[in-house]
Protein backbone atom coordinates (compact mmCIF):
# COMPACT_ATOMS: atom_id res chain seq x y z
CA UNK A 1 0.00 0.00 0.00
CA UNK A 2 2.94 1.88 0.79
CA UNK A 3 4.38 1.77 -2.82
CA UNK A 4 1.09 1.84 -4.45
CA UNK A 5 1.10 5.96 -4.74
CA UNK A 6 4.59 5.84 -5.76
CA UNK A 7 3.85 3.75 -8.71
CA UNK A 8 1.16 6.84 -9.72
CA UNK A 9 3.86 8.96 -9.38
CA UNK A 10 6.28 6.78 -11.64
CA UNK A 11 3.96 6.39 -14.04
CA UNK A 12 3.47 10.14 -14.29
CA UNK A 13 6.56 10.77 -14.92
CA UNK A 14 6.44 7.95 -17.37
CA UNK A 15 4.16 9.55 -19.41
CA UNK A 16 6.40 12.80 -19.33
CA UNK A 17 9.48 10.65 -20.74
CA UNK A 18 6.95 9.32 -23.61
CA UNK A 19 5.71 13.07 -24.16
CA UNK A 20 8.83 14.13 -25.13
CA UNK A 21 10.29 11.58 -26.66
CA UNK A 22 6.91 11.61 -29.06
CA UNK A 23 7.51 15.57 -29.37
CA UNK A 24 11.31 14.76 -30.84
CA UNK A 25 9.91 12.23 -33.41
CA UNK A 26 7.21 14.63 -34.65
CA UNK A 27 3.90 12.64 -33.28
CA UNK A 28 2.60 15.59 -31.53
CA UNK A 29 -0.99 14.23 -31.16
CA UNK A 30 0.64 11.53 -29.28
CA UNK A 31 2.83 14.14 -27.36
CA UNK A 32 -0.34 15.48 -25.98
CA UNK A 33 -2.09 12.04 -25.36
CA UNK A 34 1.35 11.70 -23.02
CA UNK A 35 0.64 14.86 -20.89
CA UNK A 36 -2.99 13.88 -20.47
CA UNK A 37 -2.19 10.45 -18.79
CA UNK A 38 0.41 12.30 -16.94
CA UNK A 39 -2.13 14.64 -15.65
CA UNK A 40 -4.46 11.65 -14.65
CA UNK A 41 -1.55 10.21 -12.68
CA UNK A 42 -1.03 12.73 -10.74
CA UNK A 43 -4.82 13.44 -9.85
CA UNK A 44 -4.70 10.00 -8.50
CA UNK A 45 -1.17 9.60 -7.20
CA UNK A 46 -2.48 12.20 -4.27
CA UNK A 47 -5.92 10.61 -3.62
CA UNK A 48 -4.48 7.19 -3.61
CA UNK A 49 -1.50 8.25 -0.61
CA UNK A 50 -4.75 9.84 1.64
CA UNK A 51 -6.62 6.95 0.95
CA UNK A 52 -3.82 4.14 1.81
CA UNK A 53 -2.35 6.37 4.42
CA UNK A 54 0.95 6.53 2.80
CA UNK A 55 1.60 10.30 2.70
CA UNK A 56 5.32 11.08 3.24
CA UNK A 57 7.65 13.93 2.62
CA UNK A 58 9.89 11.76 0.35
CA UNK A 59 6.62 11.21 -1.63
CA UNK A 60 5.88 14.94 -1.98
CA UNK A 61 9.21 15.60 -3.67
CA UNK A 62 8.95 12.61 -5.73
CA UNK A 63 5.42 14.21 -7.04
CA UNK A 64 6.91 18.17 -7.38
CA UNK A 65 10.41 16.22 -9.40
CA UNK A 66 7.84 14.01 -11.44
CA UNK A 67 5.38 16.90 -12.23
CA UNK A 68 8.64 19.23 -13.38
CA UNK A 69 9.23 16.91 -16.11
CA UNK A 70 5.26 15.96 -17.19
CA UNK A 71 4.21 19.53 -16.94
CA UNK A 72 7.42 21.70 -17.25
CA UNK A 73 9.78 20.47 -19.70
CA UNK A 74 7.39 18.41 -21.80
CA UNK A 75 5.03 20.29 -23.05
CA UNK A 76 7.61 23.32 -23.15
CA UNK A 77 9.14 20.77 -26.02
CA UNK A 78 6.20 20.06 -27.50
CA UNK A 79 5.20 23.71 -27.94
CA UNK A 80 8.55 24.19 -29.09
CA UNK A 81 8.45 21.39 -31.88
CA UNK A 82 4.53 21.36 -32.43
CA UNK A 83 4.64 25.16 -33.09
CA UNK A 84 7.66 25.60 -34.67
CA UNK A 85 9.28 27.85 -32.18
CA UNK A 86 12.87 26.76 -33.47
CA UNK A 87 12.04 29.35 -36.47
CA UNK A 88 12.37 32.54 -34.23
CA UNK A 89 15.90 30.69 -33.39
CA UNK A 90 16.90 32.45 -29.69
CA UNK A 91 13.53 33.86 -29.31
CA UNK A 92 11.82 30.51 -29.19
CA UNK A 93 14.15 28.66 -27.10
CA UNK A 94 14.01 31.67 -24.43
CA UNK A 95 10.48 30.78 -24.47
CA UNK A 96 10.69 27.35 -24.59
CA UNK A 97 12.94 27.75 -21.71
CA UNK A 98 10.94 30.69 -19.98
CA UNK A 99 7.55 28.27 -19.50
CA UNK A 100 10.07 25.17 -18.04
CA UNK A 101 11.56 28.14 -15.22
CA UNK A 102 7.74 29.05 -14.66
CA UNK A 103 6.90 25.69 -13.70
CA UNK A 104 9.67 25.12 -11.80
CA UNK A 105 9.01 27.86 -9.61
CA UNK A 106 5.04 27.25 -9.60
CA UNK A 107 6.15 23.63 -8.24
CA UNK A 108 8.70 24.51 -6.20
CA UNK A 109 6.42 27.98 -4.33
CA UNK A 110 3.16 25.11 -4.30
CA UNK A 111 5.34 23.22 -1.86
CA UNK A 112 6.84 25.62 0.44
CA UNK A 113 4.18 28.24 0.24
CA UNK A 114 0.12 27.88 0.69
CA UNK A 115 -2.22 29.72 -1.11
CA UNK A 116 -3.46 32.55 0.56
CA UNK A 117 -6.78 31.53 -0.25
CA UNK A 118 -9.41 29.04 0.29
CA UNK A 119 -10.60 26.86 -1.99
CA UNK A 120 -8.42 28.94 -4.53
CA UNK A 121 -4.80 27.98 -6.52
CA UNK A 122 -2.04 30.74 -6.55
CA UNK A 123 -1.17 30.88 -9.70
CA UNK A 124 -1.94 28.78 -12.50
CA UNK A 125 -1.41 24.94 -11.68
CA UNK A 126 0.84 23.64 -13.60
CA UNK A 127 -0.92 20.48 -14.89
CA UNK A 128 -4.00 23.28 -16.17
CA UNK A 129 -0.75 24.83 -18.28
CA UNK A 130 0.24 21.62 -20.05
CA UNK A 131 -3.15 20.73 -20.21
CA UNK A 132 -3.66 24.15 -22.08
CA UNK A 133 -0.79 23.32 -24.89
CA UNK A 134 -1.70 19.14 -25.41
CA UNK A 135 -5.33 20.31 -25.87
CA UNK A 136 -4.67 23.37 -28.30
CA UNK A 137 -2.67 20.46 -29.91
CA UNK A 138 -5.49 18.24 -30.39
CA UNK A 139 -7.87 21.21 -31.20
CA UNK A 140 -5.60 22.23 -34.12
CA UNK A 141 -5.18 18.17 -35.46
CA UNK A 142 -9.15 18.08 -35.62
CA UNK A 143 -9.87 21.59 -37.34
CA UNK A 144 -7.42 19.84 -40.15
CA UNK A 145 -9.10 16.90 -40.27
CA UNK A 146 -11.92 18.20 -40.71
CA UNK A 147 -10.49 19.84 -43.89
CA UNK A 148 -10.34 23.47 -42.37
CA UNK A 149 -6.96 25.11 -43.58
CA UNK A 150 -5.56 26.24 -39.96
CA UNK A 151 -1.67 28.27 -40.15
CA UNK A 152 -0.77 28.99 -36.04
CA UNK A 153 1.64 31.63 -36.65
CA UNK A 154 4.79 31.01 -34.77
CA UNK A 155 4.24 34.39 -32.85
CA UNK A 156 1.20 33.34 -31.43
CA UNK A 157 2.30 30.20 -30.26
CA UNK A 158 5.63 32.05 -28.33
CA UNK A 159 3.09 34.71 -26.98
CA UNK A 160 0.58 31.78 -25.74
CA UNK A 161 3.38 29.78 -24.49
CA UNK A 162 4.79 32.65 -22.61
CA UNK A 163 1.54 33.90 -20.83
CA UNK A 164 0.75 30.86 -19.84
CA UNK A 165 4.28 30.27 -17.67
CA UNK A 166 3.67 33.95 -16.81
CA UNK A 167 0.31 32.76 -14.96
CA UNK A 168 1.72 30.17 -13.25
CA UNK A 169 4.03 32.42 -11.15
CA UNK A 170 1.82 34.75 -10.87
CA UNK A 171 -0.55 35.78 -8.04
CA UNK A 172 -3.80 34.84 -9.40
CA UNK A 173 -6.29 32.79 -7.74
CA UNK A 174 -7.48 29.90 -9.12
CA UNK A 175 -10.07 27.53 -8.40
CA UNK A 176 -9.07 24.31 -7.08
CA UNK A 177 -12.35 22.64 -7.10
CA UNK A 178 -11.29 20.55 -4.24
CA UNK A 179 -14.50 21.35 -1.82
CA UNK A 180 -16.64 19.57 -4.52
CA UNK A 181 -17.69 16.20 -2.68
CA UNK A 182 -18.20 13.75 -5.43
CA UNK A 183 -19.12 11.14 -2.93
CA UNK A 184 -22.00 12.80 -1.07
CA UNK A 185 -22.46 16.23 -3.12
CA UNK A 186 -25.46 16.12 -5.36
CA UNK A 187 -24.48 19.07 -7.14
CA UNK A 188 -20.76 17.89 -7.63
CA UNK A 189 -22.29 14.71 -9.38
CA UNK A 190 -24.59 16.37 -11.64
CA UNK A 191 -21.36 18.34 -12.91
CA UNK A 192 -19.16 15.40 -13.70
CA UNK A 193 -22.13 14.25 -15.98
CA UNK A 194 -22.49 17.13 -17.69
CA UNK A 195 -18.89 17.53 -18.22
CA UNK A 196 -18.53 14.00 -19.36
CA UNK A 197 -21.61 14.08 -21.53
CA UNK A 198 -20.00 18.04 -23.47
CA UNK A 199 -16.59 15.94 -23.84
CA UNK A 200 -18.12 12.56 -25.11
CA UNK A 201 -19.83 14.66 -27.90
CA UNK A 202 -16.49 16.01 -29.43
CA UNK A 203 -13.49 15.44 -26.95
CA UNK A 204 -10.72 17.45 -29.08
CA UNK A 205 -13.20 20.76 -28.64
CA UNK A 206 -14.47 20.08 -25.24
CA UNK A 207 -11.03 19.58 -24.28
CA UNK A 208 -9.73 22.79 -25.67
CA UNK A 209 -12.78 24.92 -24.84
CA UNK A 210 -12.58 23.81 -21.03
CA UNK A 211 -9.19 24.55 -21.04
CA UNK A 212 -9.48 27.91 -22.21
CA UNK A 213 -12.20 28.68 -19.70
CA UNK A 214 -9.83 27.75 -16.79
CA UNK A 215 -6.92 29.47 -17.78
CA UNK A 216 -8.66 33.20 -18.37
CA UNK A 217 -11.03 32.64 -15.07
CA UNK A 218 -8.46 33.30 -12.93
CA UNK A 219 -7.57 37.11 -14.99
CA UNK A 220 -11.37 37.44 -15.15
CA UNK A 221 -12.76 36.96 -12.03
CA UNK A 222 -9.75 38.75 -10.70
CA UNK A 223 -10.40 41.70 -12.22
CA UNK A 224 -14.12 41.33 -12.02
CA UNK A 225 -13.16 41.30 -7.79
CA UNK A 226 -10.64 44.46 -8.62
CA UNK A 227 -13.43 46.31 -9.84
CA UNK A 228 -16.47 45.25 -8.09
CA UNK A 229 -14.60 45.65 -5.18
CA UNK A 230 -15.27 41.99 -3.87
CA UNK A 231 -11.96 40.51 -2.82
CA UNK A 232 -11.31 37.18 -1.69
CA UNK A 233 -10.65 37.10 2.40
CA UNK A 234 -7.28 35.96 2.88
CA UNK A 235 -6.43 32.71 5.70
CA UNK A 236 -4.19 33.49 8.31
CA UNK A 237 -0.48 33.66 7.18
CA UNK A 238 0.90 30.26 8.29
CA UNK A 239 4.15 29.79 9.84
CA UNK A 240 7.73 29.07 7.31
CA UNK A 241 8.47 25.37 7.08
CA UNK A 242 11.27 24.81 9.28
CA UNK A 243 14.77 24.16 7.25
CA UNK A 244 16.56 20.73 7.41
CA UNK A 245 19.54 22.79 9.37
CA UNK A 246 17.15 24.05 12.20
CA UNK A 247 15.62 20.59 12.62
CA UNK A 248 18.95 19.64 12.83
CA UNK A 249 19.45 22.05 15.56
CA UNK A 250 16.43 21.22 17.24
């Protein structure tokens, strides 16, 4: 039971190591099928540790190592492949580069830092960014399947990939969705239906269009609270994790 979350874990990173090794070869649709699974690993890993009781530091920074490569530097190479980003030469692998740093420090500030708000995400979780670039992926593969001539101009991809590492260090709330109780929540039910039932019907667009609406919530509602004047109330500031040293110490 003990090694049963830490096989979630490997497995996540798994899927990173297949994500980019798919991104190199030029099967980008199978790129993003990588950081999908990876995603769904790591929802689980979590659940699975509370549930067994096996939560442990050592499995904490086995997630945060795991997660840098699934949802830092994979998708950072599969933007950089998928969309070209090697055209704009040093431009696009400062980008490339920029969105791996952002995730890094998203990752690293999740662990040492809690949000200062309940029920709310600083900054935008990483697996919602990689999410984000493996279903824009997807979105693009079915618009040209579907015989609709579709030309991502390099800048746009840069600018997207950029903003998107730029909202993951960034202050932003976000929701975490974590108070909905699928188990006794009525409400919480009826939404995983309906969510199932919009991405059953076309799964490359529900995908993309759900991912959108995540990432420019957080922007929107904060500026909707900026100007209504309706700020979030902040929890109590809780005390710095003590440092290996002063344990030592201690």
């Amino acid at each position: 039971m003990y090694l049963l979350p830490q096989l979630f874990t490997t497995a996540n990173l798994f899927f990173g190591f297949f994500t980019i090794v798919q991104a190199q070869a030029g099967h980008f649709d199978r790129a993003a099928l990588g950081i999908v699974l990876a995603g769904l690993c790591d929802a689980l890993d979590g659940r699975v540790a509370r549930l067994a009781k096996a939560t442990s530091r050592f499995g904490v920074e086995y997630d945060s190592l795991a997660d840098a490569v699934s949802f830092g530097l994979a998708p950072a190479l599969l933007a950089f492949h998928a969309g070209h980003l090697e055209d704009f030469r040093r431009t696009g692998f400062a980008v490339a580069f920029l969105y791996v740093a952002c995730a890094a420090l998203r990752l690293a500030r999740f662990n040492v830092q809690p949000s200062r708000y309940a029920g709310r995400f600083e900054g935008l979780p990483s697996p919602a960014a990689a999410g984000m670039i493996a279903s824009t992926q997807w979105f693009v593969s079915f618009l040209r399947e579907q015989e609709i001539p579709v030309q991502v101009p390099e800048a746009l991809v840069a600018i997207g990939v950029a903003a998107l590492g730029l909202l993951m260090v960034s202050a932003i709330p976000y929701r975490s969705f974590k108070e909905l109780d699928l188990r006794h929540g009525y409400r919480g039910i009826v939404l995983m239906v309906l969510v199932l039932f919009v991405i059953i019907q076309e799964p490359y667009v529900a995908l993309f269009a759900i991912g959108a609406l995540y990432v420019t919530s957080g922007p929107v509602e904060w500026v909707w609270r900026e100007m209504s004047g309706r700020r979030l109330e902040k929890l109590p500031a809780a005390a710095p994790a003590a440092t290996p040293m002063e344990e030592t110490s201690a």
